[in-house]
C-alpha atoms as a PDB file:
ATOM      1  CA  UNK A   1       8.798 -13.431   1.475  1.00  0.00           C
ATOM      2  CA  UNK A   2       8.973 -15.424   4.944  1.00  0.00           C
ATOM      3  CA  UNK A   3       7.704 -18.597   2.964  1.00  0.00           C
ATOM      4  CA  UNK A   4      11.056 -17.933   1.044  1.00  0.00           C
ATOM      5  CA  UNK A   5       9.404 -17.113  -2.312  1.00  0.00           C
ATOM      6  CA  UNK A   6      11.512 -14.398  -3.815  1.00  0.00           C
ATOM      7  CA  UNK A   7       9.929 -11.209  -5.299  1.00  0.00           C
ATOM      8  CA  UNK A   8      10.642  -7.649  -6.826  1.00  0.00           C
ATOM      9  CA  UNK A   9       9.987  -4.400  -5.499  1.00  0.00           C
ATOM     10  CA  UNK A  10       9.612  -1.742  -7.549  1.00  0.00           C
ATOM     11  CA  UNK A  11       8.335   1.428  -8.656  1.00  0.00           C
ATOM     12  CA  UNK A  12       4.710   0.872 -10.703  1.00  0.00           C
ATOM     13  CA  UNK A  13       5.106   1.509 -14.235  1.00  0.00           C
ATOM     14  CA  UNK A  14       2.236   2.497 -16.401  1.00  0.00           C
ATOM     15  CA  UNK A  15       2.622  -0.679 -18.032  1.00  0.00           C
ATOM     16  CA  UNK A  16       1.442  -2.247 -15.010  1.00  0.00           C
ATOM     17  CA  UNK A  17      -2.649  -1.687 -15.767  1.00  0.00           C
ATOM     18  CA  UNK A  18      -3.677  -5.078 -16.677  1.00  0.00           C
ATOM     19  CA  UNK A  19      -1.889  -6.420 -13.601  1.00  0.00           C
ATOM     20  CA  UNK A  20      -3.237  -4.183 -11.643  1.00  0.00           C
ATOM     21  CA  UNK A  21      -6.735  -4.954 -13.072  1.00  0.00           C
ATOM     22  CA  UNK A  22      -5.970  -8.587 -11.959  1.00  0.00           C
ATOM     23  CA  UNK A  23      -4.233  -7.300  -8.564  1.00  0.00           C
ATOM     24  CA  UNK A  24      -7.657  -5.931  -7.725  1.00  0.00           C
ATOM     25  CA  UNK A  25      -9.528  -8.992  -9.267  1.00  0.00           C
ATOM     26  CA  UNK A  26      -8.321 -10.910  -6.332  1.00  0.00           C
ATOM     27  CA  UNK A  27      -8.941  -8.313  -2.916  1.00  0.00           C
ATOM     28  CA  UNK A  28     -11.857  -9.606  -1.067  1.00  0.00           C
ATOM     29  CA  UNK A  29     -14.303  -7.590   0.244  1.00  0.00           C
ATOM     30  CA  UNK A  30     -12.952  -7.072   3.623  1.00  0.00           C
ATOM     31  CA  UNK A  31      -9.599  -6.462   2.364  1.00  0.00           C
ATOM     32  CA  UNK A  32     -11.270  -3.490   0.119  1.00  0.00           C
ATOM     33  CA  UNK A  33     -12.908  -2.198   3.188  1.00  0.00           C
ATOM     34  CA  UNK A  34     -10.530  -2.382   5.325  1.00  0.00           C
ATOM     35  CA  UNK A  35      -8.223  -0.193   2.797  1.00  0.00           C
ATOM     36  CA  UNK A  36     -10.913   2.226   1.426  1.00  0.00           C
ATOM     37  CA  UNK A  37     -13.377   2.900   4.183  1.00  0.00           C
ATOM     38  CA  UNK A  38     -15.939   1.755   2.000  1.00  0.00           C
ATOM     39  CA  UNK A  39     -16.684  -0.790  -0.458  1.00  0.00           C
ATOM     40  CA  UNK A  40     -15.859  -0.102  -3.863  1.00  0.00           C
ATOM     41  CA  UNK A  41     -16.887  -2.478  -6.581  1.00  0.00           C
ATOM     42  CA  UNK A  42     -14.159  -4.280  -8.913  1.00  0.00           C
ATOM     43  CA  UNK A  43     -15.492  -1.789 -11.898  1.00  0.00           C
ATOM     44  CA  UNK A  44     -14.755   1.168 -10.233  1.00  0.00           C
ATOM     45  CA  UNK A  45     -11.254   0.086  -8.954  1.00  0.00           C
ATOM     46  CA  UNK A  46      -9.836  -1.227 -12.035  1.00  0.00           C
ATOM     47  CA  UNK A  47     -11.741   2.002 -14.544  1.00  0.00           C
ATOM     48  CA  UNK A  48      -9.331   3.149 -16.913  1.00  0.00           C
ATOM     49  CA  UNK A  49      -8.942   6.478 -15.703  1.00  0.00           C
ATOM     50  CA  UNK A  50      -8.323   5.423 -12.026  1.00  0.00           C
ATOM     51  CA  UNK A  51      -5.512   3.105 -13.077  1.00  0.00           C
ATOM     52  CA  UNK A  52      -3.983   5.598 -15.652  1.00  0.00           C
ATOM     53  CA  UNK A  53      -3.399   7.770 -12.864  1.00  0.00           C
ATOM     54  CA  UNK A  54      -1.948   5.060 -10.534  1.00  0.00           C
ATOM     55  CA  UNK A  55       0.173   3.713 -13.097  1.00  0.00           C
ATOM     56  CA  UNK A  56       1.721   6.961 -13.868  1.00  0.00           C
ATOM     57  CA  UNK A  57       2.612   8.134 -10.435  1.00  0.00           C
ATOM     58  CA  UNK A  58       3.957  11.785 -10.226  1.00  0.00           C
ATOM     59  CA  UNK A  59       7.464  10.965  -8.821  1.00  0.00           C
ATOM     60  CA  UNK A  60       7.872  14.395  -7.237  1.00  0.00           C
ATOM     61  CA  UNK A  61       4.324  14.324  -4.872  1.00  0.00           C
ATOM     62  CA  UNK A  62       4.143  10.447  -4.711  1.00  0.00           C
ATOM     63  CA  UNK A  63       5.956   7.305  -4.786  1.00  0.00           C
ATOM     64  CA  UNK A  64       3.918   3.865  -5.314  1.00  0.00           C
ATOM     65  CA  UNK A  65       5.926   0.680  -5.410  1.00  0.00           C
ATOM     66  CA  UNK A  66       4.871  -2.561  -6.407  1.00  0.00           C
ATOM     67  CA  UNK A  67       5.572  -6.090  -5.351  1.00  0.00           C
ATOM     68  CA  UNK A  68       5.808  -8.130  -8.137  1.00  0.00           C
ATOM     69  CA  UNK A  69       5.916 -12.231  -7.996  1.00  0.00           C
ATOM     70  CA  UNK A  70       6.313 -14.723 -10.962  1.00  0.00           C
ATOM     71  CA  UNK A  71       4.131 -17.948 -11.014  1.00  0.00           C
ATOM     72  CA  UNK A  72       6.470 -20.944 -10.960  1.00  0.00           C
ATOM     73  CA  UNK A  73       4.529 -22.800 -13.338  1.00  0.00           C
ATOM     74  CA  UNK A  74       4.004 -20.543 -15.953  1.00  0.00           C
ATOM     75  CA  UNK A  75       6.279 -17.526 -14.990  1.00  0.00           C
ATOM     76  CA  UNK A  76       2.707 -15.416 -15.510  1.00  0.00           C
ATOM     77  CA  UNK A  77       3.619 -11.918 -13.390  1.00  0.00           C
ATOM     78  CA  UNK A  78       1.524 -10.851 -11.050  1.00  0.00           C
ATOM     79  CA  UNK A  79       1.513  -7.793  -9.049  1.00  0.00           C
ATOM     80  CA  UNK A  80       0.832  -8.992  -5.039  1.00  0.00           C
ATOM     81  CA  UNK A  81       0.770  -5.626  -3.355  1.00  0.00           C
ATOM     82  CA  UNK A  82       0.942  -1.604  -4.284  1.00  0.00           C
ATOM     83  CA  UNK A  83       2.481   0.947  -1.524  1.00  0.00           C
ATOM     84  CA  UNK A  84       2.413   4.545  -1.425  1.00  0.00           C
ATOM     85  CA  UNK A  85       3.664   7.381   0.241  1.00  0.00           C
ATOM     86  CA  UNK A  86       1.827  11.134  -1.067  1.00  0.00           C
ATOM     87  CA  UNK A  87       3.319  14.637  -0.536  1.00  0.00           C
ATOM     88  CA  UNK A  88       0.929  16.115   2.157  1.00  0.00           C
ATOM     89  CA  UNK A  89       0.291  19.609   1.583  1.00  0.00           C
ATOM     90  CA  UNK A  90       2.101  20.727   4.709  1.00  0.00           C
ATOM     91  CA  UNK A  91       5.858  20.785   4.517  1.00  0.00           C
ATOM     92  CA  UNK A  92       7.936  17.764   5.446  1.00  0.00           C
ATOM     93  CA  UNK A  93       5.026  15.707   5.456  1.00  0.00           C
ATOM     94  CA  UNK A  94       3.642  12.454   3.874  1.00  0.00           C
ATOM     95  CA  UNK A  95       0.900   9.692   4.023  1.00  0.00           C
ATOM     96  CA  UNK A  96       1.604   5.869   3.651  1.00  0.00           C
ATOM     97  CA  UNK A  97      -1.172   3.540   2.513  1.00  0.00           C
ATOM     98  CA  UNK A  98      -0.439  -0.302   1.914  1.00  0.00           C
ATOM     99  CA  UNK A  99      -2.563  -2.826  -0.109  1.00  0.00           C
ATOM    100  CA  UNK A 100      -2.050  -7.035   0.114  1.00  0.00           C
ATOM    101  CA  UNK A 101      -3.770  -8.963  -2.247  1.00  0.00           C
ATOM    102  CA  UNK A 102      -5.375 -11.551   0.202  1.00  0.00           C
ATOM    103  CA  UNK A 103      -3.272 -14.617  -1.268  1.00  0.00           C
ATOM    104  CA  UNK A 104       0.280 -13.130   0.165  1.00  0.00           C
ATOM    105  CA  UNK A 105      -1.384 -11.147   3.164  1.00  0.00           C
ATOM    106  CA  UNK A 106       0.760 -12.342   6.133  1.00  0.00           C
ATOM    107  CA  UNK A 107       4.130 -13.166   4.450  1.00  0.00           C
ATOM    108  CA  UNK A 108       5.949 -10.175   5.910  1.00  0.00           C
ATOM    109  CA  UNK A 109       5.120  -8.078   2.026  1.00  0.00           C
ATOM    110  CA  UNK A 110       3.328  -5.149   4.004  1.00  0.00           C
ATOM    111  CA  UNK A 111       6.422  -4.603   6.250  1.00  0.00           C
ATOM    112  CA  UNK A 112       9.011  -4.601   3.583  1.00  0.00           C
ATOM    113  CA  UNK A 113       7.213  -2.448   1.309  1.00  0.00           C
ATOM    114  CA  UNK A 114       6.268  -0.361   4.228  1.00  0.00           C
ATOM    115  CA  UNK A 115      10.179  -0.364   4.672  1.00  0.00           C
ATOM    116  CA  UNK A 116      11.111   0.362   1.353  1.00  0.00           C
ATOM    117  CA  UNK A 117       8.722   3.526   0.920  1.00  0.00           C
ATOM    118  CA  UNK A 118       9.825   4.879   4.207  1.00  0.00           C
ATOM    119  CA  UNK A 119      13.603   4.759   2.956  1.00  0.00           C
ATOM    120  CA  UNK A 120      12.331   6.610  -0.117  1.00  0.00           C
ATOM    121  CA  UNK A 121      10.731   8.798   2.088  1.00  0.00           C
ATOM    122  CA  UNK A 122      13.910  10.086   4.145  1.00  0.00           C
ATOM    123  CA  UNK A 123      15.724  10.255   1.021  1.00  0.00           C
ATOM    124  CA  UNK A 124      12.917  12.637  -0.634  1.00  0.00           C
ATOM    125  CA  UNK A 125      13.522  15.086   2.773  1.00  0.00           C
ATOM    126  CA  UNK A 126      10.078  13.947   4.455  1.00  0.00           C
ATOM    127  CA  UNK A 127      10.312  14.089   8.021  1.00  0.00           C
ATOM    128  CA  UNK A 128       6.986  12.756   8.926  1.00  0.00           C
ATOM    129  CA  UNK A 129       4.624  10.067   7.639  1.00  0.00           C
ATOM    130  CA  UNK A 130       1.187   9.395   9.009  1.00  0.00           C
ATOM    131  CA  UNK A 131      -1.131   7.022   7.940  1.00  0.00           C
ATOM    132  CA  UNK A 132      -5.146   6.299   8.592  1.00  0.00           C
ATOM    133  CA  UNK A 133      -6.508   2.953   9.223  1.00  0.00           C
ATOM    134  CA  UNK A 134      -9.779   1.260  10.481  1.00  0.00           C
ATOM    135  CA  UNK A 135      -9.484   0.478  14.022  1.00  0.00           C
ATOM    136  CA  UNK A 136     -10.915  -3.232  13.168  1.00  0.00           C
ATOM    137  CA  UNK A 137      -7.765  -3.449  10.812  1.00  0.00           C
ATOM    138  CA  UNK A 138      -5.572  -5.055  13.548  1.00  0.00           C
ATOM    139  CA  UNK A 139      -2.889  -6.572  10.741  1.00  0.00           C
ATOM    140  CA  UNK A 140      -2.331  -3.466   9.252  1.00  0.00           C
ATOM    141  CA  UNK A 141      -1.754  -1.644  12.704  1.00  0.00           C
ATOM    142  CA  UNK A 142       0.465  -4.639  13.926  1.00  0.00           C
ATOM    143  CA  UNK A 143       2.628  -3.866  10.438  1.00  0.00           C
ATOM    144  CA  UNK A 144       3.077  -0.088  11.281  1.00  0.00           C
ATOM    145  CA  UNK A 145       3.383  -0.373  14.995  1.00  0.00           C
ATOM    146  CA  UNK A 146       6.891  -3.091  14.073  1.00  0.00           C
ATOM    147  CA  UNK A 147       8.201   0.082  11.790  1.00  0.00           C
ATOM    148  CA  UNK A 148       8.354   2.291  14.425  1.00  0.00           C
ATOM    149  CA  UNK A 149       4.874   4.192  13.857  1.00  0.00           C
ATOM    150  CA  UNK A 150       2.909   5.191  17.379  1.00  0.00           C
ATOM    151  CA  UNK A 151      -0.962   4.821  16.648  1.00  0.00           C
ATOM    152  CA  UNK A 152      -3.894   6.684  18.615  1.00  0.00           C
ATOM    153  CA  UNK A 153      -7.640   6.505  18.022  1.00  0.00           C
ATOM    154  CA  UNK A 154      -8.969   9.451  16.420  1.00  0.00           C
ATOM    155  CA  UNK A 155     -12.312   9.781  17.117  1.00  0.00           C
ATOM    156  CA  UNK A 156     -14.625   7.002  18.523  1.00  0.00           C
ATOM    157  CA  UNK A 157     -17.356   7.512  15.950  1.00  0.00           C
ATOM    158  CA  UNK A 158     -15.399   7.416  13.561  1.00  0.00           C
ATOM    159  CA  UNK A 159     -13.662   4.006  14.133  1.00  0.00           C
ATOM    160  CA  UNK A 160     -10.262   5.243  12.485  1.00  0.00           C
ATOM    161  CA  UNK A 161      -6.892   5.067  14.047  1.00  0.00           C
ATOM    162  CA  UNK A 162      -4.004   7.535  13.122  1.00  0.00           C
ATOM    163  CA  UNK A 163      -0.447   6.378  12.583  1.00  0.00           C
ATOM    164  CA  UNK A 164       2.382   8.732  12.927  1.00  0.00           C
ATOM    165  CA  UNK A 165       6.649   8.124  12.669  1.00  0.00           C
ATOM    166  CA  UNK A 166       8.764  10.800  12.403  1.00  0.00           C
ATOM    167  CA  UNK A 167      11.789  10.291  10.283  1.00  0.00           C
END
């Protein structure tokens, strides 16, 4: 990280539900917002089901990495962010989403695992990501915009902003 803490990135395992229950026990409520659209309550985020389904990510429609850290203390993992990128329906194309627990938001994790899923990405054959983000979400647009990714507003009433790189 940019503090100098080292981490691991890595591809979530389905091992990874309890700390991914505790991952989501520490997202504020802007931070949910600002990834979801909406606000979803901590029950709904961390239900079974949901995180089943995260945890065992279908490696040939969707890679989510991980960025795991290790308390000093107590060497208690913890899982800091989750990345994506998801097979889009149309050929050669994929959507990135990020998530920073608020703790480690603004230690340079969102660009590297941006990084790392776009290298994925080119490797799978994609040769186009886009991602959607609230136009009040200036971090996460700052993140993109320093990969490469050119951003335009959507729609006005709908206060989203659409991120596109081609590979």
């Amino acid at each position: 990280m940019r503090d100098g803490t080292s981490v691991t990135i890595r591809p979530i395992r389905p091992d990874d539900e309890p700390l991914m229950v505790k991952f989501h026990s520490t997202l504020s409520d802007l931070t949910v917002y600002m990834r979801y659209f909406c606000s979803l309550g901590l029950a709904l985020r961390t239900a079974h089901e949901r995180l089943v389904h995260i945890c065992s990510s279908d490696y040939a429609s969707e890679m989510v990495l991980v960025v795991e850290g290790k308390d000093p203390r107590t060497a208690e993992r913890s899982i800091m962010a989750v990345g994506r990128v998801n097979r889009l329906k149309s050929d050669g194309e994929a959507e990135a989403a990020l998530l920073v627990a608020d703790p480690y938001q603004g230690l340079g994790l969102g660009t590297e695992l941006l990084h790392r899923l776009l290298e994925i990405a080119r490797k799978e054959g994609i040769r186009r990501v886009v991602a959607e983000m609230l136009r009040d979400n200036l971090a996460v647009q700052a993140t993109f915009k320093k990969v490469g990714f050119q951003l335009c507003s959507i729609d006005q009433d709908l206060n989203e902003v659409h991120a596109t790189l081609d590979l």
